[in-house]
N, C-alpha and C. Protein backbone atom coordinates (compact mmCIF):
# COMPACT_ATOMS: atom_id res chain seq x y z
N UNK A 1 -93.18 107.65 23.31
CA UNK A 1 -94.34 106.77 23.30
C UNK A 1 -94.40 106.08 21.94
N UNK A 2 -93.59 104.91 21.76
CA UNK A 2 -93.29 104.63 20.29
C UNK A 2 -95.03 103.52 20.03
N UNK A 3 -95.31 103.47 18.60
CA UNK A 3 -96.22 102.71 18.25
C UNK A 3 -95.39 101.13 18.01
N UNK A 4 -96.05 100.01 18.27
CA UNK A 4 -95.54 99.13 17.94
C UNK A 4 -96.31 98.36 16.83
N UNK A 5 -95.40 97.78 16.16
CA UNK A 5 -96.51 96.77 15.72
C UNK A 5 -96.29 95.28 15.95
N UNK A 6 -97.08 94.03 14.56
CA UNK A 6 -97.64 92.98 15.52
C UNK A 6 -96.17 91.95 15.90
N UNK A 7 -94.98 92.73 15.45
CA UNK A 7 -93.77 91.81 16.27
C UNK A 7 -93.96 91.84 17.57
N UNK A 8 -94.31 93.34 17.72
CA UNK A 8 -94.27 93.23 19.24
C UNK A 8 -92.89 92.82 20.04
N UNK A 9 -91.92 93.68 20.41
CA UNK A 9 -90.51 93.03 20.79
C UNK A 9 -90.97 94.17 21.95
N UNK A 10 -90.85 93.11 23.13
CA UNK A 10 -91.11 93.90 24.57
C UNK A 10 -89.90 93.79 25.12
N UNK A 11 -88.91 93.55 24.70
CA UNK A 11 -87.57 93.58 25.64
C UNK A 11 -87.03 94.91 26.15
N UNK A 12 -86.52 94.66 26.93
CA UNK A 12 -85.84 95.58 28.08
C UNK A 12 -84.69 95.67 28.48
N UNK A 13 -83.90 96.60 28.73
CA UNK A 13 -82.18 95.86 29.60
C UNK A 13 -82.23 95.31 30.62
N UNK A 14 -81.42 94.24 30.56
CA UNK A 14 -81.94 93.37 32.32
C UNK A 14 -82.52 92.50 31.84
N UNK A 15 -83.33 91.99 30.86
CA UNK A 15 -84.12 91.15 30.49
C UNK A 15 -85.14 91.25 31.12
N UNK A 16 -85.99 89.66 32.08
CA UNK A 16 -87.41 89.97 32.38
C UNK A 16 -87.14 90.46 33.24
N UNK A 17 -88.55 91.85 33.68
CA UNK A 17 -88.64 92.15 34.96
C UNK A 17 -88.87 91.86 36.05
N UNK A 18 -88.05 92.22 37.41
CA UNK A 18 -88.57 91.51 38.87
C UNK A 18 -89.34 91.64 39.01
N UNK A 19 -90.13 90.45 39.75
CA UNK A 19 -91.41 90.21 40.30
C UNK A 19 -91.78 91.50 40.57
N UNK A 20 -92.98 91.22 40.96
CA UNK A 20 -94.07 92.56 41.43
C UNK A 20 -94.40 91.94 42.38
N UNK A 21 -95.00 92.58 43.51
CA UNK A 21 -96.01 91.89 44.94
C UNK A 21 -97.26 91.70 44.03
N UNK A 22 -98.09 90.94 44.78
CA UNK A 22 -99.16 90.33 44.61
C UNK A 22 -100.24 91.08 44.06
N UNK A 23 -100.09 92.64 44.05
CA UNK A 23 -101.36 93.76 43.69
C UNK A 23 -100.41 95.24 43.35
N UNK A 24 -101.55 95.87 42.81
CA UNK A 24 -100.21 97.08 43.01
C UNK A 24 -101.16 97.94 43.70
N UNK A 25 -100.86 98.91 44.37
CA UNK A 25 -102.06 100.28 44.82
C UNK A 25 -102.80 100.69 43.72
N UNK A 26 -104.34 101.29 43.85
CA UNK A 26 -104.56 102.31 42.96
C UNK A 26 -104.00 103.45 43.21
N UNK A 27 -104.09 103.79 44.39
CA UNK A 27 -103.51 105.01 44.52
C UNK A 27 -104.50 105.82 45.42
N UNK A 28 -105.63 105.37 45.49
CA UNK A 28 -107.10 105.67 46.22
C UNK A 28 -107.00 105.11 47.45
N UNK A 29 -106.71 105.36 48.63
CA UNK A 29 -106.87 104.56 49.54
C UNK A 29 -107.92 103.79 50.25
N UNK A 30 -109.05 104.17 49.88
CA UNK A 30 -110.77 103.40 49.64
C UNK A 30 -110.71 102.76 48.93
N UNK A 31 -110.50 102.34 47.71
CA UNK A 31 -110.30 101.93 46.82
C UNK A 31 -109.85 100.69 46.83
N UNK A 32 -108.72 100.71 47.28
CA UNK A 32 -107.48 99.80 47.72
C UNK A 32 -108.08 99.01 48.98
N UNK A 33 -109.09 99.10 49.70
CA UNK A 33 -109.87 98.76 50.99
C UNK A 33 -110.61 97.31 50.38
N UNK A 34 -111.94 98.16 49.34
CA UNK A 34 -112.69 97.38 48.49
C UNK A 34 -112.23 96.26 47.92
N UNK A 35 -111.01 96.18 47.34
CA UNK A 35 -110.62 95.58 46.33
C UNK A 35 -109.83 94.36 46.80
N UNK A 36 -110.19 92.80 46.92
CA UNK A 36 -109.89 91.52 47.56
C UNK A 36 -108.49 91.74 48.01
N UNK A 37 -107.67 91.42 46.97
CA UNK A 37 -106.63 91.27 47.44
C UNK A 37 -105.62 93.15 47.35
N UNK A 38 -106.47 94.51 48.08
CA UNK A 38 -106.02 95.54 48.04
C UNK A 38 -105.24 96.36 47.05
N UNK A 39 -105.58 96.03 45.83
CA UNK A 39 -105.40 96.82 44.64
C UNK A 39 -105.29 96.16 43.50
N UNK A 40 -104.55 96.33 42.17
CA UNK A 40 -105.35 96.10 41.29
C UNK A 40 -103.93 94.62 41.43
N UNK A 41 -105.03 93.47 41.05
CA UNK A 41 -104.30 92.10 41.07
C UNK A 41 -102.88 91.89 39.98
N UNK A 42 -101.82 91.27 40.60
CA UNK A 42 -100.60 90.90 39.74
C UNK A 42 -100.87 89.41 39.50
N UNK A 43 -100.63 89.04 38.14
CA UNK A 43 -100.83 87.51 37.90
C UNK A 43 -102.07 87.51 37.43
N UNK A 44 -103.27 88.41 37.38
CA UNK A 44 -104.47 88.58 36.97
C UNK A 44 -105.37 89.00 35.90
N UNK A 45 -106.14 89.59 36.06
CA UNK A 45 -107.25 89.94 35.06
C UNK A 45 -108.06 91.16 35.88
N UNK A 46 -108.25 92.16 35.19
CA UNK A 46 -109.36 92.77 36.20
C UNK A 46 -110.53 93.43 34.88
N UNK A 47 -111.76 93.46 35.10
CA UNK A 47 -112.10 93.72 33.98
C UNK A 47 -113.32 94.81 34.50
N UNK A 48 -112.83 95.96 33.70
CA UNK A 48 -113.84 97.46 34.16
C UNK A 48 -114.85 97.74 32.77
N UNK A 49 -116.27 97.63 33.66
CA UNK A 49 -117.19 97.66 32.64
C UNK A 49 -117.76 99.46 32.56
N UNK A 50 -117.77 99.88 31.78
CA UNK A 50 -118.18 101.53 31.94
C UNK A 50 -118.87 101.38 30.23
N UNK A 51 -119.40 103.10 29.99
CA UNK A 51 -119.97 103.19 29.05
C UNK A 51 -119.05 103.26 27.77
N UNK A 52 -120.20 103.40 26.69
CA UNK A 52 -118.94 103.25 25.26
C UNK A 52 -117.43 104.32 25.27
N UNK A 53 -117.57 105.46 25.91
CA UNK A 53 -116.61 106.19 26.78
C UNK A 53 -115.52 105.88 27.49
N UNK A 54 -114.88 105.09 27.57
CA UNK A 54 -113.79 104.22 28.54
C UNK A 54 -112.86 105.83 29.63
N UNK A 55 -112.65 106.98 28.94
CA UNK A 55 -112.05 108.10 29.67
C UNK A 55 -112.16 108.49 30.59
N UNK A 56 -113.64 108.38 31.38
CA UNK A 56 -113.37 109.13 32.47
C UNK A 56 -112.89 107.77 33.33
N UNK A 57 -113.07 106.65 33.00
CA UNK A 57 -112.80 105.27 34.11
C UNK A 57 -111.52 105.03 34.07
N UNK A 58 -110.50 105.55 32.93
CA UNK A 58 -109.25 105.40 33.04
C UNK A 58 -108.34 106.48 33.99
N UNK A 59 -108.88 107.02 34.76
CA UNK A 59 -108.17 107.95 36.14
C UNK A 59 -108.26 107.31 37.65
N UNK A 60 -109.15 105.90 37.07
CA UNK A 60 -108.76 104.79 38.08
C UNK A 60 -107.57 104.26 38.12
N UNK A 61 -106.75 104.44 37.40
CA UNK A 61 -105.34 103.55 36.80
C UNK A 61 -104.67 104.37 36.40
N UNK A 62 -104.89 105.87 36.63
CA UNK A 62 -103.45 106.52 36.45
C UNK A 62 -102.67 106.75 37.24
N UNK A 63 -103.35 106.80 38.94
CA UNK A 63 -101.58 107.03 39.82
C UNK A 63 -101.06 105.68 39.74
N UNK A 64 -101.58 104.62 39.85
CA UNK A 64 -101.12 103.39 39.34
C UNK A 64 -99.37 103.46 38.61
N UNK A 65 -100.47 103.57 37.21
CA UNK A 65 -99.54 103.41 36.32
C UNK A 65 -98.58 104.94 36.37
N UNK A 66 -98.80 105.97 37.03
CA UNK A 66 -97.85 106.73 37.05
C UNK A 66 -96.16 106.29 38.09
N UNK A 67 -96.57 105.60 38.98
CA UNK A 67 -95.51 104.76 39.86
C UNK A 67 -94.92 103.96 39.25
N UNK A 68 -95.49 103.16 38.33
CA UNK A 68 -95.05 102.30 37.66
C UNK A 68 -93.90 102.46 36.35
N UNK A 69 -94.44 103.45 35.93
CA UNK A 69 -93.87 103.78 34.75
C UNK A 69 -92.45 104.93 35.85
N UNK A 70 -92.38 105.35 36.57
CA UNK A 70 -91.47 105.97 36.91
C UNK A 70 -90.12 104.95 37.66
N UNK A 71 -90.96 104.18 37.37
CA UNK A 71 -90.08 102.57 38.11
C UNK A 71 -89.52 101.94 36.45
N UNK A 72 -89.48 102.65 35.84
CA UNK A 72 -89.14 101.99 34.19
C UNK A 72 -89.61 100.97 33.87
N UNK A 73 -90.95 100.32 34.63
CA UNK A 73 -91.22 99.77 33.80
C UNK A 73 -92.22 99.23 32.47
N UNK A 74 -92.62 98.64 31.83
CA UNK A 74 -93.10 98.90 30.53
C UNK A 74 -94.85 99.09 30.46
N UNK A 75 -95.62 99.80 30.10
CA UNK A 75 -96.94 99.93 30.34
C UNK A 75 -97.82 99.94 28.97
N UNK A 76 -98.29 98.74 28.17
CA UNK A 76 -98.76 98.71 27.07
C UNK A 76 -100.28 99.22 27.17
N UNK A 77 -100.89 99.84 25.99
CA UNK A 77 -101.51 100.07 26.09
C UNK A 77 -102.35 99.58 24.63
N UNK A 78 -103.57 98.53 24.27
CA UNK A 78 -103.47 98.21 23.34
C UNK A 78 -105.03 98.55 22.89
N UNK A 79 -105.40 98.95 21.66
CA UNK A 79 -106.48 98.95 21.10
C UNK A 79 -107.23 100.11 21.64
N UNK A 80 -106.73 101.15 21.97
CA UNK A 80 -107.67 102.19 23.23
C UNK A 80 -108.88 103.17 22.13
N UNK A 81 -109.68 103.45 22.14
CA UNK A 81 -110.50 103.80 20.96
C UNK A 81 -110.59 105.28 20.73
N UNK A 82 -110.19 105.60 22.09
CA UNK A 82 -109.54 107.56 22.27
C UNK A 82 -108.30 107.78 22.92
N UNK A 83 -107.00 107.12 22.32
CA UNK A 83 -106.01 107.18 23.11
C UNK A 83 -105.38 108.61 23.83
N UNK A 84 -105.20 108.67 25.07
CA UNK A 84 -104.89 109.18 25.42
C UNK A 84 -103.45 110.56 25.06
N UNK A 85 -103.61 111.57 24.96
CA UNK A 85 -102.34 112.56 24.04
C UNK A 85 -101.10 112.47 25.19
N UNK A 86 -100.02 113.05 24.31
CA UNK A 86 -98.76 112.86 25.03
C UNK A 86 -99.16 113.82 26.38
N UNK A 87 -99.57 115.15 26.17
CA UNK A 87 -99.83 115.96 27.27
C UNK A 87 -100.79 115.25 28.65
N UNK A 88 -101.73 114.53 27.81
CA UNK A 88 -102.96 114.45 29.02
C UNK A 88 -101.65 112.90 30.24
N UNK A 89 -100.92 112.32 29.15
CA UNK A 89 -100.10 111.10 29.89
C UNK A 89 -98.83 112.06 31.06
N UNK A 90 -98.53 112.70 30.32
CA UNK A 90 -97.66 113.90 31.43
C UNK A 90 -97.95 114.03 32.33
N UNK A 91 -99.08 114.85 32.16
CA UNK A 91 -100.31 115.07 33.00
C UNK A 91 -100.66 114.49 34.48
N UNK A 92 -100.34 113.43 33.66
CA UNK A 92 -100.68 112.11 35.58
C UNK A 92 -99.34 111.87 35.42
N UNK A 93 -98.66 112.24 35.02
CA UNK A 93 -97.22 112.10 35.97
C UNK A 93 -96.43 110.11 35.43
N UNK A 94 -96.93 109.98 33.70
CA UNK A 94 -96.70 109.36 33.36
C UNK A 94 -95.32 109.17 32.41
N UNK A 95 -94.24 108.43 32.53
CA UNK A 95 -93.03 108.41 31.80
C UNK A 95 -93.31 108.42 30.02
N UNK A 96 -93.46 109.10 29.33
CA UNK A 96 -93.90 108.94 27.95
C UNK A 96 -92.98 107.58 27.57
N UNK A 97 -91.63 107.96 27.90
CA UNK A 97 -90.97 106.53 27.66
C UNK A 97 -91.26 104.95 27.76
N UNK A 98 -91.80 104.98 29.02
CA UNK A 98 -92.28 103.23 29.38
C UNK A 98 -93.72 102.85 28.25
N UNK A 99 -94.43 104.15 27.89
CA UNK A 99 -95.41 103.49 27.13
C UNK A 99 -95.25 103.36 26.01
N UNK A 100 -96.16 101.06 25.70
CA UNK A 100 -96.12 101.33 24.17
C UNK A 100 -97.67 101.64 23.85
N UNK A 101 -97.96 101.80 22.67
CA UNK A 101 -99.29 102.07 22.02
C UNK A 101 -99.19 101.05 21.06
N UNK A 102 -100.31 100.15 20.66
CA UNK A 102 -100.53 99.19 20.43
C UNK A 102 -101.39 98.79 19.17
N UNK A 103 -101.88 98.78 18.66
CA UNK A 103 -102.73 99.59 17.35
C UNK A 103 -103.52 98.10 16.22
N UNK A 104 -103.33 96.93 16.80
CA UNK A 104 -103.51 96.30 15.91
C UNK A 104 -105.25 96.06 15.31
N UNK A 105 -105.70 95.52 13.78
CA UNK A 105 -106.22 96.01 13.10
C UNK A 105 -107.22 94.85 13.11
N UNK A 106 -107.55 93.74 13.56
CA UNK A 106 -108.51 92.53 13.59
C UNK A 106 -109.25 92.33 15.24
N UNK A 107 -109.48 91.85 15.24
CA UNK A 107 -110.27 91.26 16.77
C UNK A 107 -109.17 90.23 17.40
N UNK A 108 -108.98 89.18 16.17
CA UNK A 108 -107.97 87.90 16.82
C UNK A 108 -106.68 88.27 16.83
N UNK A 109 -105.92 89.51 16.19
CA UNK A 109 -104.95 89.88 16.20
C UNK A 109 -104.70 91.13 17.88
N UNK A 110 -105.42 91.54 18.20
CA UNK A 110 -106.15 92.57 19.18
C UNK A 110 -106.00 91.50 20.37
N UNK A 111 -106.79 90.49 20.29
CA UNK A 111 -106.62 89.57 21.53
C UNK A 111 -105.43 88.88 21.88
N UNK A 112 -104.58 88.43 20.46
CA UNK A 112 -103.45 87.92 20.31
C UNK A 112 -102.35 88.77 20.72
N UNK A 113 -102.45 90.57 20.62
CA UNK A 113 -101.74 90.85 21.25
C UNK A 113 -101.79 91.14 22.66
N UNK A 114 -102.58 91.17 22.85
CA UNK A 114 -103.22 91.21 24.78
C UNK A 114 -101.96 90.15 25.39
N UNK A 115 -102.83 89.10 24.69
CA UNK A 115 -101.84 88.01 25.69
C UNK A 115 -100.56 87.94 24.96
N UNK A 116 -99.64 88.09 24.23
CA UNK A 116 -98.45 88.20 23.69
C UNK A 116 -97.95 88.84 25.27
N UNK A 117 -98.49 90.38 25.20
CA UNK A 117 -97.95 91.35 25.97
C UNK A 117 -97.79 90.94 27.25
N UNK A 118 -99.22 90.63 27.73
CA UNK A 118 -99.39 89.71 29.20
C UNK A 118 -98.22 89.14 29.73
N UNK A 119 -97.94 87.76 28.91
CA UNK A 119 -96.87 86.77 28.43
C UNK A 119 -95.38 86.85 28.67
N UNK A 120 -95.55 88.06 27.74
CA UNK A 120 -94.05 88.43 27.68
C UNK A 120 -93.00 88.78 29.26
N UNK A 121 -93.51 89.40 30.25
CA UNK A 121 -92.82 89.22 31.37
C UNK A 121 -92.01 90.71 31.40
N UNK A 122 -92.05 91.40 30.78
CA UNK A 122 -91.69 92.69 30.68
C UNK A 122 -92.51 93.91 31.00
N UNK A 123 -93.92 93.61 30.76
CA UNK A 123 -94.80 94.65 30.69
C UNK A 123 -95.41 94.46 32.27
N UNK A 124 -95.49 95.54 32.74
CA UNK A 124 -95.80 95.67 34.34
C UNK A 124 -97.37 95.63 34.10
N UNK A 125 -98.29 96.41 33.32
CA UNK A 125 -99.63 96.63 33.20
C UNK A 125 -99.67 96.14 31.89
N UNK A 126 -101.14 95.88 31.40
CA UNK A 126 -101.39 96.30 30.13
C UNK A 126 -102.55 96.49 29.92
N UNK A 127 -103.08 97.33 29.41
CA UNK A 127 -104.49 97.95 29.44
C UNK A 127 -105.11 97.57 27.91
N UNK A 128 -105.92 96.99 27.70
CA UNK A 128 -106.78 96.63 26.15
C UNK A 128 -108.05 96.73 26.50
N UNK A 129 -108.60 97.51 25.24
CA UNK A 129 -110.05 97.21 24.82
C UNK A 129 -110.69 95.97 24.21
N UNK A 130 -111.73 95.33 25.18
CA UNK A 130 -111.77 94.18 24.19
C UNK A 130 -113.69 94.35 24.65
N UNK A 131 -114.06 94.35 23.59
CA UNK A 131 -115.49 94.19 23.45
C UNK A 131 -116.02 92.84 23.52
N UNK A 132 -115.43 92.13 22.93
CA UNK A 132 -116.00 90.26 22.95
C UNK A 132 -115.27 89.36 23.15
N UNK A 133 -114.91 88.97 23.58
CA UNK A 133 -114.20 87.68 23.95
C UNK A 133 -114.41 86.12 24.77
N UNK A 134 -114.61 85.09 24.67
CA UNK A 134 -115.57 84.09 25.05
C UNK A 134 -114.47 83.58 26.18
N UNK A 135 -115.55 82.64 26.69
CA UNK A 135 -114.53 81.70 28.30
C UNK A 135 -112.94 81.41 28.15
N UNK A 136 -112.85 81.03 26.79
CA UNK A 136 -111.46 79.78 26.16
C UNK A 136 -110.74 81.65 26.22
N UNK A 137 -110.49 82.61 25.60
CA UNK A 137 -110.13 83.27 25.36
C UNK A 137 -109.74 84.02 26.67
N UNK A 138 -110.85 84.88 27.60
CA UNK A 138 -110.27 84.76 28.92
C UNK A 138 -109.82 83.87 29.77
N UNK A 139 -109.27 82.77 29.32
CA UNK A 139 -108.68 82.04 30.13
C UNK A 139 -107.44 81.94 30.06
N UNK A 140 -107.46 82.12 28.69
CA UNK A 140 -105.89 82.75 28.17
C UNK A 140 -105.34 83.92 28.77
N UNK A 141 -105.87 84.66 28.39
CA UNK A 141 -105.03 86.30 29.14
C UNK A 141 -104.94 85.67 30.38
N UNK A 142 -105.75 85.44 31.04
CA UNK A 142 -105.59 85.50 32.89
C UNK A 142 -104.28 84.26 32.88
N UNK A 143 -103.91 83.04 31.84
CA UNK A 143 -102.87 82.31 31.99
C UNK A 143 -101.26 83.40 31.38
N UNK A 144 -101.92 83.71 30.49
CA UNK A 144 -100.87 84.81 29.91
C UNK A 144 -100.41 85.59 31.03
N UNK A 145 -101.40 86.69 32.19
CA UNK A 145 -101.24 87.22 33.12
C UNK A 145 -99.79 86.60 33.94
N UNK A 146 -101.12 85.61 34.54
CA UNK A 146 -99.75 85.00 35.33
C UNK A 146 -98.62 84.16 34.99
N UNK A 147 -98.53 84.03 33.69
CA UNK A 147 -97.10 83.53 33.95
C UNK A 147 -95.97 84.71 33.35
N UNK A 148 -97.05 85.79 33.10
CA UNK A 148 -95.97 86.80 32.75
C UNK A 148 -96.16 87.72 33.60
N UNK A 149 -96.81 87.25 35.29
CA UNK A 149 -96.81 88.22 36.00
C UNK A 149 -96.92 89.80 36.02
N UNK A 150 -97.93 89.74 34.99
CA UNK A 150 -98.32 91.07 34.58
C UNK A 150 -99.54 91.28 34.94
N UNK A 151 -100.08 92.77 34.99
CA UNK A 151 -101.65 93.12 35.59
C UNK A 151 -102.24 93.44 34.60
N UNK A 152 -103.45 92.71 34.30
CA UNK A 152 -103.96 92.54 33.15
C UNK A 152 -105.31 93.91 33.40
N UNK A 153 -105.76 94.94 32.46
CA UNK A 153 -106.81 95.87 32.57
C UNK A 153 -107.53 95.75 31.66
N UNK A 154 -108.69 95.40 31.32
CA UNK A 154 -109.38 95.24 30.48
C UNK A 154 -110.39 96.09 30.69
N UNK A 155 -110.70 97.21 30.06
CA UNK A 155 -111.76 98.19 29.67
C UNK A 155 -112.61 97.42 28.47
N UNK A 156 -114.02 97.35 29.06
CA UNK A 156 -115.19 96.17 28.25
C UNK A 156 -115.91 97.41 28.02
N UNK A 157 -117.12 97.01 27.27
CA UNK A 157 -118.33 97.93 27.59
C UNK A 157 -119.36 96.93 28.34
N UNK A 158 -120.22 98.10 28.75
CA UNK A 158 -121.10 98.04 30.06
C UNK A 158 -121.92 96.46 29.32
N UNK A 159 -122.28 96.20 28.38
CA UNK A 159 -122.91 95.44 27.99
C UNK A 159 -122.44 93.77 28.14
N UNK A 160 -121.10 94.03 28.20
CA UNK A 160 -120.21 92.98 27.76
C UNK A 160 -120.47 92.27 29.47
N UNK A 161 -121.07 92.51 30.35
CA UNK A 161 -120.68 91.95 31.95
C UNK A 161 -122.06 90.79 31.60
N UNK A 162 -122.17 90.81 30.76
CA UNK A 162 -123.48 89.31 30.78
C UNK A 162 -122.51 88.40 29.97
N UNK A 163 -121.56 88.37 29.57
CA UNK A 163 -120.56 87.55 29.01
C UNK A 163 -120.10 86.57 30.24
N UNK A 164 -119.46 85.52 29.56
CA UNK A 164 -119.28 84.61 30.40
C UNK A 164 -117.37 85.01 31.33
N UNK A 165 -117.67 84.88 32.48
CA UNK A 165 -116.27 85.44 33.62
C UNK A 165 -115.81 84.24 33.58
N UNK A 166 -114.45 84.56 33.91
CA UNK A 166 -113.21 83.95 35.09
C UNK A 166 -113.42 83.96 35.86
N UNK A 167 -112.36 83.45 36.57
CA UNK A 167 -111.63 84.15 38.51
C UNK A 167 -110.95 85.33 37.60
N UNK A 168 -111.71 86.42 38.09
CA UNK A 168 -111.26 87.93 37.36
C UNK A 168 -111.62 88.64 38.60
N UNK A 169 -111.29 90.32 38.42
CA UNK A 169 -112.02 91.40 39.13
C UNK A 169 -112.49 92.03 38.68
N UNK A 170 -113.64 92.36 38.53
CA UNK A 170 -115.15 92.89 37.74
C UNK A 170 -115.34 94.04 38.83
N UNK A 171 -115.08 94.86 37.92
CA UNK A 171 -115.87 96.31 38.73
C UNK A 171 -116.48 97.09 37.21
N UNK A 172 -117.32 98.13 37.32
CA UNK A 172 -118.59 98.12 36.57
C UNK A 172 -118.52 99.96 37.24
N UNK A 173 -117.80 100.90 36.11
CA UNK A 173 -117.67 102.05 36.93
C UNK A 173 -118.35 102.90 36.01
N UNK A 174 -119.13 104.28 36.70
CA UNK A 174 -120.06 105.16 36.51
C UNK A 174 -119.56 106.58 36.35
N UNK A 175 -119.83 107.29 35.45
CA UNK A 175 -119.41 108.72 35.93
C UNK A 175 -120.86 109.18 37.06
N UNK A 176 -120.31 110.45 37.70
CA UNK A 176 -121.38 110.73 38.37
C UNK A 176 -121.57 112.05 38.30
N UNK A 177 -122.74 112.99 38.52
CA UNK A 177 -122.78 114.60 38.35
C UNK A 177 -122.17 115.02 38.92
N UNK A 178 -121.52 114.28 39.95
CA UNK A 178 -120.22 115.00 41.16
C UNK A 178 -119.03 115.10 40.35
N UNK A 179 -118.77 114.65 39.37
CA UNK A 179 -117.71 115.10 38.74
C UNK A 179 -116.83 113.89 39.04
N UNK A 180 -117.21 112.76 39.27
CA UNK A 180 -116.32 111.97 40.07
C UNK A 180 -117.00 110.27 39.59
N UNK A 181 -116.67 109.66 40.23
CA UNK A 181 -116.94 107.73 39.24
C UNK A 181 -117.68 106.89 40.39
N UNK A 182 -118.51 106.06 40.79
CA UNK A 182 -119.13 105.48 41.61
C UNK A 182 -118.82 104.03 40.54
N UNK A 183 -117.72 102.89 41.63
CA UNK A 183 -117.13 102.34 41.60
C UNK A 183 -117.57 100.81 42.02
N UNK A 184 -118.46 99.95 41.33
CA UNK A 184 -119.35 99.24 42.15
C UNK A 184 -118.30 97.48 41.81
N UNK A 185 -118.16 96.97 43.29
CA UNK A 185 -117.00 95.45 43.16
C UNK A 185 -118.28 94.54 42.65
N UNK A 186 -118.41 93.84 41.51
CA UNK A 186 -119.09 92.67 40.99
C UNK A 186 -119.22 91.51 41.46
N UNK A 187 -119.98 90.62 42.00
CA UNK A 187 -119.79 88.86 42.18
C UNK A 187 -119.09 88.57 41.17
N UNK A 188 -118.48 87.53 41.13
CA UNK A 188 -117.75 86.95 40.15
C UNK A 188 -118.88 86.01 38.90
N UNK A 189 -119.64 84.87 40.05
CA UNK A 189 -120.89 83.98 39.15
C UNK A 189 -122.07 84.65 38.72
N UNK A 190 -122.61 85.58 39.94
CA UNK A 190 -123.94 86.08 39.36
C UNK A 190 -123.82 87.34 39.14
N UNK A 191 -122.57 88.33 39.04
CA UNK A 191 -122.74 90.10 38.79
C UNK A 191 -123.55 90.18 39.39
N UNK A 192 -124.02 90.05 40.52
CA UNK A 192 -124.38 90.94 41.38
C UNK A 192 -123.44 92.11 42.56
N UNK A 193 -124.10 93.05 42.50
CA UNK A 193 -122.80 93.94 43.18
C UNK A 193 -122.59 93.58 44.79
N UNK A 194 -121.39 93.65 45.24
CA UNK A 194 -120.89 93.06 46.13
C UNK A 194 -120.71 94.31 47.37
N UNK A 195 -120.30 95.16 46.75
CA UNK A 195 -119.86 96.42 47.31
C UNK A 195 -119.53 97.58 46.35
N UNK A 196 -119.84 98.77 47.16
CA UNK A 196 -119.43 100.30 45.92
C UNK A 196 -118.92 101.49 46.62
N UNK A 197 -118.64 101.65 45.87
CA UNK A 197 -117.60 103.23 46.44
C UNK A 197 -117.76 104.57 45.88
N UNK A 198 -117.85 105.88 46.14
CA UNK A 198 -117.93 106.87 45.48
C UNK A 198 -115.87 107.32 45.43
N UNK A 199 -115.39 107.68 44.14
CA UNK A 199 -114.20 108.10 43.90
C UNK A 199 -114.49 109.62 43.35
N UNK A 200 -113.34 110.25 44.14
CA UNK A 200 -113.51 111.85 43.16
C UNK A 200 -112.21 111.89 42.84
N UNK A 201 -111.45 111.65 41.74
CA UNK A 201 -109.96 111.83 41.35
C UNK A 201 -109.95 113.11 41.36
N UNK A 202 -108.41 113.68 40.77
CA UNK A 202 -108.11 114.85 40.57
C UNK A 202 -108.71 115.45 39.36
N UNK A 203 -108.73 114.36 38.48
CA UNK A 203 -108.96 114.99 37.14
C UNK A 203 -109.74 113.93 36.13
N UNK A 204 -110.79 114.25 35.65
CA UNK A 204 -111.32 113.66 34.85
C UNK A 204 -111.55 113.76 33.39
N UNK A 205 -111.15 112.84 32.67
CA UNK A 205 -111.44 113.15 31.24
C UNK A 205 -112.52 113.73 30.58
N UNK A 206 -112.72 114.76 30.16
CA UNK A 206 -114.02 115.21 29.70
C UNK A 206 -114.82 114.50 28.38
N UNK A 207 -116.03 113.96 28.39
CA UNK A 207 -116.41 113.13 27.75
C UNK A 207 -117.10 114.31 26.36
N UNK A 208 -117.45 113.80 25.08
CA UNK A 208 -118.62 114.45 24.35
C UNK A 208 -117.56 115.33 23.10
């Protein structure tokens, strides 16, 4: 799980990677029901609003990215504010190899690498924290997305969904006393909720 920094050299053998279909599974088969085009969008943006906590919402995207990464291919992970340990990535059955960790130290450098990564055409996922970012800026990643045919994950905080959207996928996820995440699909213009789901993964990050 090497750290990179802001060169950022995403190359691969083979050069860019083959296409992806249009979505990938979560891995939830409810989940995958809810969700427009049946899992998490390729060419896209999807943006998960949860509390200052991002851990327990990231077991939405680990069988995901556990398929993925066993498929070699590259899974960035940038700016995460409790990154995940080599054990807990094992854990879900993740290649330590395919992931990079991402670390950069500004806001515009942080966003700059989002879409670098996006861009680049190598990276199958890429998961960033981004707290603020305005219209001009998501319009970028989601162009970055698709022309680097990559699935863009953006972990926001809960606050950040009064910010101004894309054509994105906005879901807005909860822990619940069940031990498990209540999963609510967003309007795109007015956030209003569209539809919701109760999820109980296998395993949840323990928060506190």
């Amino acid at each position: 799980m090497p750290p990179v920094n802001l060169s950022l050299d995403f190359s691969q053998p083979g050069g860019l990677a083959r296409p992806m279909s249009a979505a990938i599974s979560s891995g939830y088969p409810a989940l995958d029901v809810m969700l427009p085009q049946g899992g998490w969008p390729v060419g896209g943006i999807t943006e998960i609003f949860c509390s200052h906590d991002s851990r327990p919402a990231l077991a939405l995207v680990w069988p995901a990215l556990a398929r993925l990464s066993q498929a070699k291919r590259w899974l960035a992970m940038i700016a995460p504010p409790n990154a995940p340990t080599r054990t807990e990535l094992q854990t879900e059955g993740i290649d330590l190899g395919q992931v990079l960790m991402i670390h950069p130290h500004a806001t515009s450098n942080g966003l700059w690498a989002v879409e670098h990564a996006l861009r680049a055409g190598t990276c199958a996922t890429v998961l960033s924290w981004v707290n603020h970012a305005d219209r001009h800026a998501m319009q970028d990643l989601r162009g970055a997305a698709l022309a680097g045919n990559s699935c863009g994950l953006l972990f926001r905080p809960e606050r950040a969904v009064e910010q101004p959207g894309i054509d994105s996928l906005r879901l807005r996820v909860t822990p619940t006393e069940r031990q498990g995440l209540y999963v609510e699909l967003l309007e795109q213009r007015r956030n209003r909720v569209a539809s919701g789901i109760f999820i109980e993964p296998a395993r949840l990050f323990q928060t506190g």
